[in-house]
N, C-alpha and C. Protein backbone atom coordinates (compact mmCIF):
# COMPACT_ATOMS: atom_id res chain seq x y z
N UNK A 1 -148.94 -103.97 -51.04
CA UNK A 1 -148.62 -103.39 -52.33
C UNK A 1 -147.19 -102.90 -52.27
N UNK A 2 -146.51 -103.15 -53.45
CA UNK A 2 -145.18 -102.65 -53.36
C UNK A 2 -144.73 -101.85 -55.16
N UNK A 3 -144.20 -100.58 -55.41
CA UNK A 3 -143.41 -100.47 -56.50
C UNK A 3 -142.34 -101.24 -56.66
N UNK A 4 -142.35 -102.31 -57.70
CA UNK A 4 -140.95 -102.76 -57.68
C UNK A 4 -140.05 -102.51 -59.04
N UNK A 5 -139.20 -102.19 -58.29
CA UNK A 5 -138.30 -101.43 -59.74
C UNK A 5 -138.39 -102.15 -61.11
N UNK A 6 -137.78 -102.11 -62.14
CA UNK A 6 -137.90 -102.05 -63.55
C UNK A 6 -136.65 -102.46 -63.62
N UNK A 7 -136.43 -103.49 -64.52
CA UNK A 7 -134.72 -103.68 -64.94
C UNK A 7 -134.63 -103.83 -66.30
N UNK A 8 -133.54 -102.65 -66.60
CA UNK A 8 -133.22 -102.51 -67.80
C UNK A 8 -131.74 -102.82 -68.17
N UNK A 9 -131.59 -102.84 -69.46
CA UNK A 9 -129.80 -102.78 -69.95
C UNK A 9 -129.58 -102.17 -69.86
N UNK A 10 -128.08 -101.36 -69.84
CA UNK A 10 -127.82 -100.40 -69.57
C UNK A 10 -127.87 -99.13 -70.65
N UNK A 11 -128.19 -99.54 -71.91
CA UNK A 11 -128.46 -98.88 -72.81
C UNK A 11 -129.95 -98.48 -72.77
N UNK A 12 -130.86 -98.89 -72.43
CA UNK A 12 -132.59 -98.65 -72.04
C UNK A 12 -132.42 -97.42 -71.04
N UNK A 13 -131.56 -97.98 -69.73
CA UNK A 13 -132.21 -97.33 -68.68
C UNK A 13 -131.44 -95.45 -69.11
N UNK A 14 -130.04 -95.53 -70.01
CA UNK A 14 -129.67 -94.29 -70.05
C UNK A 14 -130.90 -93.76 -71.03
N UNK A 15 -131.40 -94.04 -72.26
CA UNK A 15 -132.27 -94.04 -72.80
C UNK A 15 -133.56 -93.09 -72.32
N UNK A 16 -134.06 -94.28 -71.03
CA UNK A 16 -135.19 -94.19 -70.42
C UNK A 16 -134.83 -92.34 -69.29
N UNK A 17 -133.51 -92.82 -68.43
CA UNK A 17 -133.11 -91.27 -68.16
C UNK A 17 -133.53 -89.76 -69.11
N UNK A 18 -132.70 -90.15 -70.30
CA UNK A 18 -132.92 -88.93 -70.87
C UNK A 18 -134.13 -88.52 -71.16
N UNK A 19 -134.70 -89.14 -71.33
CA UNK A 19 -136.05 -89.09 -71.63
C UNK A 19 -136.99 -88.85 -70.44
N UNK A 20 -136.65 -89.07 -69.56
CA UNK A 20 -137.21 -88.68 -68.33
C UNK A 20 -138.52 -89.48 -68.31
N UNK A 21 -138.07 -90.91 -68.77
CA UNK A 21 -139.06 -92.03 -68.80
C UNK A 21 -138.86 -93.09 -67.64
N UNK A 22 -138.94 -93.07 -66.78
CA UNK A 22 -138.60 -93.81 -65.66
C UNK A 22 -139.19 -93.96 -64.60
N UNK A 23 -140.34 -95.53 -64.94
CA UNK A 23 -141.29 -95.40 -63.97
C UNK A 23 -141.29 -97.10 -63.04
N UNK A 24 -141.36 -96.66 -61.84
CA UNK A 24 -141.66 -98.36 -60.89
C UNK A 24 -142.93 -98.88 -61.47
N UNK A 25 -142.91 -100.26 -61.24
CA UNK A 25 -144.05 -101.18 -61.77
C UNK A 25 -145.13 -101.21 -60.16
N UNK A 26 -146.07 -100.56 -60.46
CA UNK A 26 -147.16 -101.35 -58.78
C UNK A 26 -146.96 -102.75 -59.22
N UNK A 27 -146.58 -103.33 -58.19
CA UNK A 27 -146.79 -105.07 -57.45
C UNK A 27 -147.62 -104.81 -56.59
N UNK A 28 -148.74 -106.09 -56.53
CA UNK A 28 -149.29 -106.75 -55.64
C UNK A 28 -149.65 -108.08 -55.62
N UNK A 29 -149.24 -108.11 -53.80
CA UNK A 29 -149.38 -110.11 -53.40
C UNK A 29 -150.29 -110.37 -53.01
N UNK A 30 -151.19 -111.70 -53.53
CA UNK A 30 -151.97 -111.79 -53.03
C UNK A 30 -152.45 -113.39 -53.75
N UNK A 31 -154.09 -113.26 -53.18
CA UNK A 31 -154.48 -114.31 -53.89
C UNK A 31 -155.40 -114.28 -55.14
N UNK A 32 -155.48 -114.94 -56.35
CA UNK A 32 -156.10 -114.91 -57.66
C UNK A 32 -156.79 -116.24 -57.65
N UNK A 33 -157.90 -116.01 -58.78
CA UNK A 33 -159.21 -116.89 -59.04
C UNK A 33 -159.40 -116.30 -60.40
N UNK A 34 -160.16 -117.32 -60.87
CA UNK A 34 -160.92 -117.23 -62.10
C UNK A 34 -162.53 -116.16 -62.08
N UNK A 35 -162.57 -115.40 -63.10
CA UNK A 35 -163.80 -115.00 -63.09
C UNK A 35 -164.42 -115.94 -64.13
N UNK A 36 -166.01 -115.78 -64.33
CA UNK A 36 -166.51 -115.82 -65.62
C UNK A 36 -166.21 -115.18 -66.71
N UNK A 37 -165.53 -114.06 -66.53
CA UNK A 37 -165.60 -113.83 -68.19
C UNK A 37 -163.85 -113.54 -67.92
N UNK A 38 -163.13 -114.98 -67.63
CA UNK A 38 -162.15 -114.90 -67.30
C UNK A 38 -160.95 -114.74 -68.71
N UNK A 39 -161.47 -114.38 -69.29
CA UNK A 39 -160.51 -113.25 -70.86
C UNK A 39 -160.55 -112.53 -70.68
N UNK A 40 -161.16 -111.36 -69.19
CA UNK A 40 -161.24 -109.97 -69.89
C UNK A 40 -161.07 -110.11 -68.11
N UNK A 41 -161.11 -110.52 -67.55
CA UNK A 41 -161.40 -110.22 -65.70
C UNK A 41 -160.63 -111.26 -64.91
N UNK A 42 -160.24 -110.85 -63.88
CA UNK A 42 -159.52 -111.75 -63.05
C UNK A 42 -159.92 -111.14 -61.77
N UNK A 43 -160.00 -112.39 -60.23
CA UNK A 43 -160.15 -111.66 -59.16
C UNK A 43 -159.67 -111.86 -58.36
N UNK A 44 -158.94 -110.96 -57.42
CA UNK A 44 -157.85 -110.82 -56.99
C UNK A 44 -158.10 -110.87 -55.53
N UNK A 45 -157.49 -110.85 -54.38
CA UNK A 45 -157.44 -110.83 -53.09
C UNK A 45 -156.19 -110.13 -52.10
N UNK A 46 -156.10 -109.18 -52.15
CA UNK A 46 -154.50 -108.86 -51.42
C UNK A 46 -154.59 -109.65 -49.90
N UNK A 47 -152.59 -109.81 -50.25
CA UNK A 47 -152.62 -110.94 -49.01
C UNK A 47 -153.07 -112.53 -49.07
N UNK A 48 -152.99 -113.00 -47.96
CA UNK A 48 -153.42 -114.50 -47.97
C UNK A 48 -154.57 -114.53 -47.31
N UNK A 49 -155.72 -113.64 -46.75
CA UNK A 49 -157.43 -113.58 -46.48
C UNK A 49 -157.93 -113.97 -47.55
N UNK A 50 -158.87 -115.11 -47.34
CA UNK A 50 -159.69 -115.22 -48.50
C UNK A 50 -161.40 -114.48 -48.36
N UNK A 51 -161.11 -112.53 -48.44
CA UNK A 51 -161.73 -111.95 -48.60
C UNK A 51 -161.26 -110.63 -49.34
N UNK A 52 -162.41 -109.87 -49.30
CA UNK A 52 -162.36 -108.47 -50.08
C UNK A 52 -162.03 -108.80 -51.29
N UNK A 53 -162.17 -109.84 -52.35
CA UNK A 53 -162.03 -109.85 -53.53
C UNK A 53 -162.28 -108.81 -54.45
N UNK A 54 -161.48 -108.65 -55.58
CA UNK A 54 -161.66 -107.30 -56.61
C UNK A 54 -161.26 -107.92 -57.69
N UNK A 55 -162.29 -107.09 -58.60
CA UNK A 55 -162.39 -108.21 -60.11
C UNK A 55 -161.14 -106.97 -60.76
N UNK A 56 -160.23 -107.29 -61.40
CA UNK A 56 -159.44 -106.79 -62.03
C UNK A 56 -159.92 -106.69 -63.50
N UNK A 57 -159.56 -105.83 -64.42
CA UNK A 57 -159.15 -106.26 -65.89
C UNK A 57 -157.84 -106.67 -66.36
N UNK A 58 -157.80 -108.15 -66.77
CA UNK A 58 -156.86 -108.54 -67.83
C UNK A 58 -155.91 -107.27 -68.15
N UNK A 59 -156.30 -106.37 -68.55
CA UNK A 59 -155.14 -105.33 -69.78
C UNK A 59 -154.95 -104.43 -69.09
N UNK A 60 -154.97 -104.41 -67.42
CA UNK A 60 -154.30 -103.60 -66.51
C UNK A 60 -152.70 -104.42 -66.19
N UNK A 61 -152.87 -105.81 -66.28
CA UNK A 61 -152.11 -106.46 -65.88
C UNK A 61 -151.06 -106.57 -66.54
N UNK A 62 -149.74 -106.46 -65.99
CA UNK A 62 -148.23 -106.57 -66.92
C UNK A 62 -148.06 -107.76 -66.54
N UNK A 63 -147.81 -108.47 -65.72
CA UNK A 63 -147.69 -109.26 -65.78
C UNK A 63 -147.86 -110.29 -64.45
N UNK A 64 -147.78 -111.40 -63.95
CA UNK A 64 -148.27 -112.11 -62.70
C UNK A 64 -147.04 -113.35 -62.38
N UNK A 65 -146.57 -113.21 -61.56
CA UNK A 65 -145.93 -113.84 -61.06
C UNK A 65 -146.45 -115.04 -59.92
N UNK A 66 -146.50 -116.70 -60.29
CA UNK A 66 -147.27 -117.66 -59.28
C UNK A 66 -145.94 -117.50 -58.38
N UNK A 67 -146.24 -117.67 -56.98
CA UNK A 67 -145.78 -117.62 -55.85
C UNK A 67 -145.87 -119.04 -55.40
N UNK A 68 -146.76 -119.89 -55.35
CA UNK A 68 -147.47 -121.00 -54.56
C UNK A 68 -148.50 -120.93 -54.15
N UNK A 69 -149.34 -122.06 -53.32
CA UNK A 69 -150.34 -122.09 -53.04
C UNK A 69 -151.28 -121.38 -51.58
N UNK A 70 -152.05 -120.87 -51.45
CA UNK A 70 -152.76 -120.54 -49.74
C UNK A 70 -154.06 -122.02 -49.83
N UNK A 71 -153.92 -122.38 -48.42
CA UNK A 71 -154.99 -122.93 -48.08
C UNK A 71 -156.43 -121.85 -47.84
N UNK A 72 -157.35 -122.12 -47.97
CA UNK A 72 -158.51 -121.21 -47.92
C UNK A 72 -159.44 -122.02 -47.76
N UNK A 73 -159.97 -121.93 -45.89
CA UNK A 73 -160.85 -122.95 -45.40
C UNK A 73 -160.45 -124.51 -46.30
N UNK A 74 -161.85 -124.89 -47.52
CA UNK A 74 -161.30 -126.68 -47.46
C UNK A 74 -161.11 -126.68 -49.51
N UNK A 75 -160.49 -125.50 -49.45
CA UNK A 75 -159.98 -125.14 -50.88
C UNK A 75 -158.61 -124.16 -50.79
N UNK A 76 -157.88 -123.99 -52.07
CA UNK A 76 -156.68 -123.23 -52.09
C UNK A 76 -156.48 -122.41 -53.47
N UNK A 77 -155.85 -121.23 -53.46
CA UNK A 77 -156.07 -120.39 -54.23
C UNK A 77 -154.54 -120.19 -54.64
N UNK A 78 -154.14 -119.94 -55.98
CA UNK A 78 -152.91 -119.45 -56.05
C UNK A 78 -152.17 -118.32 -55.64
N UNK A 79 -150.86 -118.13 -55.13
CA UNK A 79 -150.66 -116.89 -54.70
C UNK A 79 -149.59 -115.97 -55.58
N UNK A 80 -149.87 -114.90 -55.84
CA UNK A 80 -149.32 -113.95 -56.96
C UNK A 80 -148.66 -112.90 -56.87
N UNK A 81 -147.53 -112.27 -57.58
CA UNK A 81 -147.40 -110.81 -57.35
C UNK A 81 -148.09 -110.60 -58.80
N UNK A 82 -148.59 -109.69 -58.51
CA UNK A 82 -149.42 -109.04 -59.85
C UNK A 82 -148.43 -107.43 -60.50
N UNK A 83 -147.84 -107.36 -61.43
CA UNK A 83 -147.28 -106.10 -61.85
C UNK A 83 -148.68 -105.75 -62.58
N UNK A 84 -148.64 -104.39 -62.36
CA UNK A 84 -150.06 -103.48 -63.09
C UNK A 84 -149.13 -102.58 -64.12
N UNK A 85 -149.73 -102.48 -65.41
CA UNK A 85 -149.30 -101.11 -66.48
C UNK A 85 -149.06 -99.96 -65.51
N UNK A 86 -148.13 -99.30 -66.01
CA UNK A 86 -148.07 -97.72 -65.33
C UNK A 86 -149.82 -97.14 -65.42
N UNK A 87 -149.42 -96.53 -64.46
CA UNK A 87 -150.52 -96.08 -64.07
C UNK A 87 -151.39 -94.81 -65.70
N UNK A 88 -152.08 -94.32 -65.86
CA UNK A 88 -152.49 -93.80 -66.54
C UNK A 88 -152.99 -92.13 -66.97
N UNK A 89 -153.37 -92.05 -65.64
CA UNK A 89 -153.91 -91.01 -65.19
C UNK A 89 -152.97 -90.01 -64.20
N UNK A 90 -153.18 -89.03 -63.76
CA UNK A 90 -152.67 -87.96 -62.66
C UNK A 90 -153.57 -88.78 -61.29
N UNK A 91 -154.29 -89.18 -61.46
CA UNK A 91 -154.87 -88.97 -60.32
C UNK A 91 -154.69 -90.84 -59.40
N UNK A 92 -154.67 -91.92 -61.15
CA UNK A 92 -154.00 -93.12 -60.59
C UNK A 92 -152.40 -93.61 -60.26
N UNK A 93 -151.57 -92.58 -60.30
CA UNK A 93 -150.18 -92.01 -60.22
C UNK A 93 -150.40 -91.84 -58.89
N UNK A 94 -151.03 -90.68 -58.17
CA UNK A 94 -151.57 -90.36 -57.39
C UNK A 94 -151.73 -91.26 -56.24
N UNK A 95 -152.63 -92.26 -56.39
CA UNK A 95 -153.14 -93.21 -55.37
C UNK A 95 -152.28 -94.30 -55.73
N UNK A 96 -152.03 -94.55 -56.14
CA UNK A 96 -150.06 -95.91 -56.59
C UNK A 96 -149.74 -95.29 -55.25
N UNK A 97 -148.86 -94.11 -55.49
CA UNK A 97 -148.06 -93.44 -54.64
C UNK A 97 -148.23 -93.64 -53.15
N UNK A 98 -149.81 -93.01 -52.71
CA UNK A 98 -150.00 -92.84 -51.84
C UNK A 98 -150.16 -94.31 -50.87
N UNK A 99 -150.78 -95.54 -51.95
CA UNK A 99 -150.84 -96.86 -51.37
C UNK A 99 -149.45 -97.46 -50.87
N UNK A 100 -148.43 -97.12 -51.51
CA UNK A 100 -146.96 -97.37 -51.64
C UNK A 100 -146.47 -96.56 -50.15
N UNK A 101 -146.70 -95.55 -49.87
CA UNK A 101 -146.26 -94.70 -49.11
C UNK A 101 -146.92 -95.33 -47.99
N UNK A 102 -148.17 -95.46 -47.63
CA UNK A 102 -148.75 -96.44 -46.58
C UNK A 102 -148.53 -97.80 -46.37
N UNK A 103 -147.93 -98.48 -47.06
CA UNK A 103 -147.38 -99.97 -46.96
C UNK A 103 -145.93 -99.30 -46.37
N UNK A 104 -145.23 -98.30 -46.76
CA UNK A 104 -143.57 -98.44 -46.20
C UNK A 104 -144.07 -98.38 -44.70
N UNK A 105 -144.67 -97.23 -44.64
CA UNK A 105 -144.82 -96.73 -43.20
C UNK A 105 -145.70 -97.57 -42.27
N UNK A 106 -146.54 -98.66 -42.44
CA UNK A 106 -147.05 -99.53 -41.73
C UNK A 106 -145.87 -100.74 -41.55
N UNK A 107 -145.10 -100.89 -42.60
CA UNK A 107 -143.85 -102.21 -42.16
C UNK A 107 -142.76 -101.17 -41.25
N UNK A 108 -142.39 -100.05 -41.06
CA UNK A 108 -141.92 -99.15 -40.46
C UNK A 108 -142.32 -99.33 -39.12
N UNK A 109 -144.07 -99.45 -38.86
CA UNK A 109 -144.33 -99.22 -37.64
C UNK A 109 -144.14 -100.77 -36.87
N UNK A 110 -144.53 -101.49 -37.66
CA UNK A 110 -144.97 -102.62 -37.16
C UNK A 110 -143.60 -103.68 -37.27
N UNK A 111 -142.32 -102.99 -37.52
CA UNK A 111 -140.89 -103.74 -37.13
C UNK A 111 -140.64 -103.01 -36.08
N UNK A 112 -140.75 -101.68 -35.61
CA UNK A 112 -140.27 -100.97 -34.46
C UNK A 112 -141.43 -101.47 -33.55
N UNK A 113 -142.49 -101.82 -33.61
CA UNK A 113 -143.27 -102.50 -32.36
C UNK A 113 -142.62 -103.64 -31.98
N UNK A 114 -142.44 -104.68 -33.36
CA UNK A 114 -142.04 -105.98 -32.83
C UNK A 114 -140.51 -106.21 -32.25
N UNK A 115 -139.74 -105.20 -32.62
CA UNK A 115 -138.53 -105.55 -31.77
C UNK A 115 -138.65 -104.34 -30.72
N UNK A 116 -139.47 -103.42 -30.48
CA UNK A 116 -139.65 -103.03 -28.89
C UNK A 116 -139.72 -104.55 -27.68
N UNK A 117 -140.83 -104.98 -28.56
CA UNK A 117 -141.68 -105.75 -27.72
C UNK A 117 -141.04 -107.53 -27.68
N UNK A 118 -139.64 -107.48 -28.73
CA UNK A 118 -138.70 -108.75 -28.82
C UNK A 118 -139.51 -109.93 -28.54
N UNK A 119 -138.93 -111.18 -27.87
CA UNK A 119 -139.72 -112.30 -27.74
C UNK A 119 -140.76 -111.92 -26.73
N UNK A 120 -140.99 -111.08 -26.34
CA UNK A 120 -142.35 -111.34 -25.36
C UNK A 120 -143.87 -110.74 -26.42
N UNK A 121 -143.50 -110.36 -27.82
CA UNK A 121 -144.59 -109.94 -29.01
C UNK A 121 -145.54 -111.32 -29.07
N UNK A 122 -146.49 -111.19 -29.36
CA UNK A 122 -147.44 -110.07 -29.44
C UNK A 122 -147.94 -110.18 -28.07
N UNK A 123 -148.00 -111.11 -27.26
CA UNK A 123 -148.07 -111.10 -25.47
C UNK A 123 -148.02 -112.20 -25.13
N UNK A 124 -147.63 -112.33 -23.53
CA UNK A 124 -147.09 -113.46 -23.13
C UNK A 124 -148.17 -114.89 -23.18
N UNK A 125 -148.80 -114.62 -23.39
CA UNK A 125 -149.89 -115.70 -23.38
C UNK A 125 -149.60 -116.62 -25.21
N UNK A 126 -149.03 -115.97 -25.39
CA UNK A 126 -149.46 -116.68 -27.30
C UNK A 126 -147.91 -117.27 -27.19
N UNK A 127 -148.48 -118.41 -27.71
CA UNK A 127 -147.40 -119.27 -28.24
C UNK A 127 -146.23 -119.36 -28.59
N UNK A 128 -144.74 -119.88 -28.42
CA UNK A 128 -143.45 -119.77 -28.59
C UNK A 128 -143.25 -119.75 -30.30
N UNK A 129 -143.90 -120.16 -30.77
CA UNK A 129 -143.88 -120.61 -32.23
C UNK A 129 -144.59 -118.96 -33.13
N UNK A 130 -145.55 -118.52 -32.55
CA UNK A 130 -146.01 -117.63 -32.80
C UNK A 130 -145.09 -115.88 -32.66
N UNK A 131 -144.42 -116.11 -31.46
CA UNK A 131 -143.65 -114.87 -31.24
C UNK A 131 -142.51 -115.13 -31.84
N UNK A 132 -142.05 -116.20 -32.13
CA UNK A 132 -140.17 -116.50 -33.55
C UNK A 132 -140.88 -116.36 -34.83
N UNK A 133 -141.80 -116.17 -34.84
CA UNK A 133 -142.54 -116.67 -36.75
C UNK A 133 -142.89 -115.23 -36.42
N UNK A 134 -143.49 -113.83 -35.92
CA UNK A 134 -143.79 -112.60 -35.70
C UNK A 134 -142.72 -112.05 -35.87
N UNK A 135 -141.49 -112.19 -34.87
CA UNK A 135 -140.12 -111.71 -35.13
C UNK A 135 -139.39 -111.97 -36.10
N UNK A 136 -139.33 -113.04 -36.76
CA UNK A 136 -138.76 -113.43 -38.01
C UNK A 136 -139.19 -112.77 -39.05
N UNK A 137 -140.51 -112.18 -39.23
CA UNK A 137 -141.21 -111.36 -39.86
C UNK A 137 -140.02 -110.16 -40.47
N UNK A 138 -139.79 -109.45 -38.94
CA UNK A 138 -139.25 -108.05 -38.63
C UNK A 138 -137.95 -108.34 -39.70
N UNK A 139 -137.40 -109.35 -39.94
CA UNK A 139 -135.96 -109.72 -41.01
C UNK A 139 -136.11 -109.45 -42.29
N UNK A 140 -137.41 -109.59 -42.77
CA UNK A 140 -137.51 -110.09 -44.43
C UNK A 140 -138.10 -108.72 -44.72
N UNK A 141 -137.41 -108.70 -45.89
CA UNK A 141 -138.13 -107.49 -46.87
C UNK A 141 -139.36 -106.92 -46.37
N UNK A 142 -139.23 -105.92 -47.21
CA UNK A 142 -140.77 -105.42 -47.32
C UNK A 142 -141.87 -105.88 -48.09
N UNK A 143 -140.89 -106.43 -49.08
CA UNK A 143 -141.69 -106.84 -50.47
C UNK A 143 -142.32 -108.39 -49.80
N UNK A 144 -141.71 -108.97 -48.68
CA UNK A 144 -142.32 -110.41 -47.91
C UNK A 144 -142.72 -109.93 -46.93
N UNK A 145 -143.08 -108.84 -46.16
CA UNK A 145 -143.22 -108.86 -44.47
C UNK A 145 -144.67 -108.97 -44.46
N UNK A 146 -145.69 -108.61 -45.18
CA UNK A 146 -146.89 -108.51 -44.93
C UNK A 146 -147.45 -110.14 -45.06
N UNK A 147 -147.28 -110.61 -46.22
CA UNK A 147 -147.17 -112.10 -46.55
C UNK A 147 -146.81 -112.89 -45.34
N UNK A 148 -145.65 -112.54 -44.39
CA UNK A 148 -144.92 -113.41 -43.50
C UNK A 148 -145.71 -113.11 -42.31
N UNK A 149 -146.53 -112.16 -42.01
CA UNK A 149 -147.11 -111.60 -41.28
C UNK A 149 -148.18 -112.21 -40.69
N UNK A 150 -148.91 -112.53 -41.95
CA UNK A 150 -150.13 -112.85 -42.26
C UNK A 150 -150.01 -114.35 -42.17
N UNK A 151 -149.26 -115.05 -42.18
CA UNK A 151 -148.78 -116.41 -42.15
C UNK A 151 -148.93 -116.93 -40.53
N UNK A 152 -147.98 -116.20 -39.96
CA UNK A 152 -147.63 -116.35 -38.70
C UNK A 152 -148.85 -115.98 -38.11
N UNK A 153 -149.46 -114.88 -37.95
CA UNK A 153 -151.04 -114.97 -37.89
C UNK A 153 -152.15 -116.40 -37.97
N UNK A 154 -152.11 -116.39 -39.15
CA UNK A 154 -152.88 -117.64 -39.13
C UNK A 154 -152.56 -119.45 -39.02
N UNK A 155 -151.20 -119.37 -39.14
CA UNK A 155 -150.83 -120.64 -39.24
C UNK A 155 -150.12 -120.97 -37.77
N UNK A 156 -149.64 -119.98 -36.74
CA UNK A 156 -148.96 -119.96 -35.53
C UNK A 156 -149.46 -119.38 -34.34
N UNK A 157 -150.69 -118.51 -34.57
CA UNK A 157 -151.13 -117.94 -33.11
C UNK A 157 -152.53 -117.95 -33.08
């Protein structure tokens, strides 16, 4: 999950300042499917696991961005950033935040492991292909590291 900023003209965002209207969009990557009552529901997957599915509502959604495809076992699912409406509530403000705050600090931990641990990550036994596709990870955004993560995981070690 990531807040990703808002882009405005420059006449909006002074606007949006004074007003003390100025809010990040929740993003999330992952994978999407059709529900049945796919006008009103969509179901979602964070990441490229094809598990823990969660049926969304349609009119949470700002908007969805296709990424490309994941293989999933002997089928493939599209892959998405999903922008969600501002949040609504005190208390879904709240947990945005706190999900946001636990994604920095897990790509935090898990770039200072992988360049402790440089080419000999994740241990010497796993594959040459696997420890450059792990470390290569440690380069890219935040808004890609979990995605790249999860790749190298399953497609390299």
């Amino acid at each position: 999950m990531k807040i990703r900023p808002q882009m405005y003209s420059p006449q909006e965002f002074l606007n949006n300042l004074a007003s003390d209207n100025l809010q990040a969009t929740l993003t999330l990557t992952g994978m999407i499917k059709n529900e049945e009552d796919g006008d009103k529901f969509a179901s979602f997957a964070i990441g490229t696991r094809c598990a823990n599915w969660r049926k969304i509502p349609i009119g949470a959604i700002e908007s969805i961005e296709h990424l490309g495809s994941i293989s999933c076992e002997e089928h493939t699912h599209p892959l998405v950033n999903i922008s969600f409406k501002a949040p609504q509530s005190d208390e879904a403000l709240l947990f945005a935040s706190f999900a946001a705050d636990m994604k920095g600090e897990a790509h935090r931990i898990i770039t200072k492991v992988l360049s402790e641990f440089g080419d000999s990550s994740p241990s010497e036994d796993s594959p040459a292909g696997c420890r450059r596709c792990l470390n290569f990870c440690g380069t890219v955004t935040m808004d890609e590291f979990f995605s790249c993560y999860a790749f190298c995981l399953d497609a390299m070690c």
